[in-house]
Each structure stands twice: as C-alpha cells, then as structure tokens.
C-alpha atoms as a PDB file:
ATOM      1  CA  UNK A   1     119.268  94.815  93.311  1.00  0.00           C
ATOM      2  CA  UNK A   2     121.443  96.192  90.309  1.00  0.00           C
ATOM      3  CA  UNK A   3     119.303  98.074  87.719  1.00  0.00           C
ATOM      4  CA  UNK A   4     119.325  96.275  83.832  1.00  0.00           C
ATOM      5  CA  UNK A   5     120.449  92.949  84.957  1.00  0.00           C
ATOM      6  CA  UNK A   6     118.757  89.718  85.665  1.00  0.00           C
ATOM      7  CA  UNK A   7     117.792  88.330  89.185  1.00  0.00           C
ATOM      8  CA  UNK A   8     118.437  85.342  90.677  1.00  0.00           C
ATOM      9  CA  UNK A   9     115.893  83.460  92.312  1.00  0.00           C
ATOM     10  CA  UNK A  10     116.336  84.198  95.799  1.00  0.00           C
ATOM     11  CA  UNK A  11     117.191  88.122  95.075  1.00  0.00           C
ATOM     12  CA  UNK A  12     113.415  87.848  93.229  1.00  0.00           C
ATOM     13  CA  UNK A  13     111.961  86.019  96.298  1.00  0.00           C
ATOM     14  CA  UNK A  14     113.515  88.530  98.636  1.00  0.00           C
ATOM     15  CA  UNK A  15     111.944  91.274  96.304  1.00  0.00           C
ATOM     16  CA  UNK A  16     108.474  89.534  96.506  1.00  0.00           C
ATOM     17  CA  UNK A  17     109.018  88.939 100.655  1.00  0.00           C
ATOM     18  CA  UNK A  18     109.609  92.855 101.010  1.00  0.00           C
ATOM     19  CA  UNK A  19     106.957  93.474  98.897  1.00  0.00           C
ATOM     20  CA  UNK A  20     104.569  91.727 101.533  1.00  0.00           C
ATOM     21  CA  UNK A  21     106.161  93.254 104.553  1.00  0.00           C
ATOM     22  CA  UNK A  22     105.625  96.511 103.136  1.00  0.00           C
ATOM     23  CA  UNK A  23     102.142  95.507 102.679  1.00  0.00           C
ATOM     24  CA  UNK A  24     102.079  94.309 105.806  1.00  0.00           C
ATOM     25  CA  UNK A  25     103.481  97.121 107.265  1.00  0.00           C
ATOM     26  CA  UNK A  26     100.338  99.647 106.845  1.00  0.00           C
ATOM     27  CA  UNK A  27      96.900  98.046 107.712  1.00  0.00           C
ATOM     28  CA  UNK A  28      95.322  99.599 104.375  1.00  0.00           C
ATOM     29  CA  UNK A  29      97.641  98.626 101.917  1.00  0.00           C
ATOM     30  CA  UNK A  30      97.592  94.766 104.151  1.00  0.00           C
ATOM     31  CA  UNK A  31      93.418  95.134 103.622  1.00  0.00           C
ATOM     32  CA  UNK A  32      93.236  95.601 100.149  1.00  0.00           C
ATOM     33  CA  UNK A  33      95.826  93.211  99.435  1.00  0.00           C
ATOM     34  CA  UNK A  34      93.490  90.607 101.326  1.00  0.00           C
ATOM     35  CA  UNK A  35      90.440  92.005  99.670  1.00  0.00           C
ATOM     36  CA  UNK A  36      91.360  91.661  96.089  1.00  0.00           C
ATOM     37  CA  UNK A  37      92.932  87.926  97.159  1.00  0.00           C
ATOM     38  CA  UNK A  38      89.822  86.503  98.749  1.00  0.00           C
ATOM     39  CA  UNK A  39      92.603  85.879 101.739  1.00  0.00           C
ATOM     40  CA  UNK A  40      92.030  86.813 105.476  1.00  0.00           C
ATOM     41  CA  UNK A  41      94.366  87.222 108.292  1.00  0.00           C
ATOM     42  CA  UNK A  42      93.633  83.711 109.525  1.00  0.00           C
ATOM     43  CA  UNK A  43      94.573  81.958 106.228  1.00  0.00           C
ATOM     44  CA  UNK A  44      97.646  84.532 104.979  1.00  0.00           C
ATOM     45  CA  UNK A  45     100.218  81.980 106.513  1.00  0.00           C
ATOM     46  CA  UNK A  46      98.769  78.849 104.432  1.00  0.00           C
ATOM     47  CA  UNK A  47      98.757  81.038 101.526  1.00  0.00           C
ATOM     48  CA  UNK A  48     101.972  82.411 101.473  1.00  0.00           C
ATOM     49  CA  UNK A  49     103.002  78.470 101.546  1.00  0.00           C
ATOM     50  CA  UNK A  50     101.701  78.473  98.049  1.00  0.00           C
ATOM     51  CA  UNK A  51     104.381  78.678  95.257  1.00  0.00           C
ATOM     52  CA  UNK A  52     102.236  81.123  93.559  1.00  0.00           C
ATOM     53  CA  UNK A  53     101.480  83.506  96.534  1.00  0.00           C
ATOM     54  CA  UNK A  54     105.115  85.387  95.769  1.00  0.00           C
ATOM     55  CA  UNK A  55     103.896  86.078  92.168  1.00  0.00           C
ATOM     56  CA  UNK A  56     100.401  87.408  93.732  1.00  0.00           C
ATOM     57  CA  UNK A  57     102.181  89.860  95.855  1.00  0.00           C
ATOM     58  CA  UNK A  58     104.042  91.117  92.659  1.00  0.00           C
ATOM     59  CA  UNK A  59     101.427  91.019  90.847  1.00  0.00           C
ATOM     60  CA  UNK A  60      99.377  93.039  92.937  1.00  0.00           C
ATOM     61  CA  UNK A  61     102.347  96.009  93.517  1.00  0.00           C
ATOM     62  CA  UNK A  62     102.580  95.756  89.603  1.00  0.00           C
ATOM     63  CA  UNK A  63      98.569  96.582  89.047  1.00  0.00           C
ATOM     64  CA  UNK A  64      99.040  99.665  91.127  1.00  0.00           C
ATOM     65  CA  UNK A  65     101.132 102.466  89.958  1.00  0.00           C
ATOM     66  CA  UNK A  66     100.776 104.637  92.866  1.00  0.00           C
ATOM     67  CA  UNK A  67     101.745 101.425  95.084  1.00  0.00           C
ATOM     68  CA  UNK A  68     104.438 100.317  93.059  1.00  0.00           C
ATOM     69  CA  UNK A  69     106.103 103.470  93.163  1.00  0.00           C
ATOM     70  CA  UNK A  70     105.969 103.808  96.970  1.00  0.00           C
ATOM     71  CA  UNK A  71     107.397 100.551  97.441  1.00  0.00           C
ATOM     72  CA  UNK A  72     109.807 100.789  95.291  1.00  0.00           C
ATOM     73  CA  UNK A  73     110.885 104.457  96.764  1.00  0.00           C
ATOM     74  CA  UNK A  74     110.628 103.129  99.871  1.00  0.00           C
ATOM     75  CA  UNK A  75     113.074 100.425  98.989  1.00  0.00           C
ATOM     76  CA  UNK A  76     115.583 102.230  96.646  1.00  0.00           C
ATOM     77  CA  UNK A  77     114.422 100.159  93.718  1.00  0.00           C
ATOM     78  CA  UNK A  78     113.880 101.303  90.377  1.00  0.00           C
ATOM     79  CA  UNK A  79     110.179 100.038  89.669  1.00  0.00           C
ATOM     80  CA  UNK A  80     111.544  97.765  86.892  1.00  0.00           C
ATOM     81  CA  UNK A  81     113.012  95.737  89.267  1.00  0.00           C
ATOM     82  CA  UNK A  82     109.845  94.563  90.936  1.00  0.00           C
ATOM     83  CA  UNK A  83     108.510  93.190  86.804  1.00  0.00           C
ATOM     84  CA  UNK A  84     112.018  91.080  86.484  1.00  0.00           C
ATOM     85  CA  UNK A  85     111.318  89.827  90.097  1.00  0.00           C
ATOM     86  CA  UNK A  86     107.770  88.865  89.113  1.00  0.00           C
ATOM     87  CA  UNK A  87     109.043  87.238  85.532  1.00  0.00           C
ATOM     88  CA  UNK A  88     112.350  85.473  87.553  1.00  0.00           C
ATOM     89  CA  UNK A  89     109.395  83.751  89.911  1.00  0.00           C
ATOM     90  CA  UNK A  90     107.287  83.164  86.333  1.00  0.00           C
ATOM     91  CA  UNK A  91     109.473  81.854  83.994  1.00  0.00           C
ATOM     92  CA  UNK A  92     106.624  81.077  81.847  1.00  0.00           C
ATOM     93  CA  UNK A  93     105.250  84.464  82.088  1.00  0.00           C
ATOM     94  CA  UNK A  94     108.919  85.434  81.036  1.00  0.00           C
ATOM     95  CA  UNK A  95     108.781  83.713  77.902  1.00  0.00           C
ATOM     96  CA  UNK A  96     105.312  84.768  76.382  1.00  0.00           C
ATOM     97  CA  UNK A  97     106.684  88.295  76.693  1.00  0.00           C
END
C-alpha cells in the first residue's frame, strides 16, 4: 500500500484480512482478539461473514499501539495505513472525522 494516498476497497479488505492472519498467526494475540470480541474459535468463521467483522479487526490493531506497530512492521506498512483501511471499510466513520 502507497503511503498518503487513498485505498481502494479491496487493498483495505486485504489490509483488514492480514490483519487477522497476523492475529491468527500467534495464539495470544488470536486469544485476546476473541476475548475482547465475545467470539470463540467455533463461531470466528460466522463472524468474519459479518460486514462489520473487517472493521473489528482494525479496530482492535488500532486500540493497541504496541500491536499496531508490530503488525504494521511486520508488514512494511506505515501504521497510518491500517486508520485509512479502517475509514475505506467505514465510510461513515470517514466522514464524522
């Protein structure tokens, strides 16, 4: 994703999807995500079906400095990146800002 310019949808979902794999990827991160959701393992699939779930995993990266910072290192993202993804998803969000 290229710094200071707007995302398209898909390059914000593909933000949000990496986001959860990286989550994913580390049992810890995965259980607090879960935790602060209400979700379990068994019910992470139906969620994610949710047009909103995208915007949770965003949301949650962007409430965690320390996690949004790995992520984004770990991806070669500047940490900006992952609030356009989250306000491309939100339009609305976008607006009120």
């Amino acid at each position: 994703m290229r710094p200071n310019k707007s995302l398209s949808a898909a390059q914000a979902e593909n933000c949000a999807i990496t986001a959860l794999s990286f989550l994913a990827a580390d049992p810890e991160r995965l259980g607090r995500f879960l935790a602060l959701t209400g979700l379990g393992p068994e019910n992470i699939r139906a969620a994610a079906a949710e047009p909103r779930f995208l915007l949770s995993v965003l949301d949650h990266l962007l409430a965690d400095e320390s996690l949004l910072l790995a992520f984004a290192a770990n991806n070669n993202l500047a940490p900006e990146e992952v609030a356009r993804a989250r306000a491309t998803l939100d339009p609305d969000t976008a607006r009120e800002q």
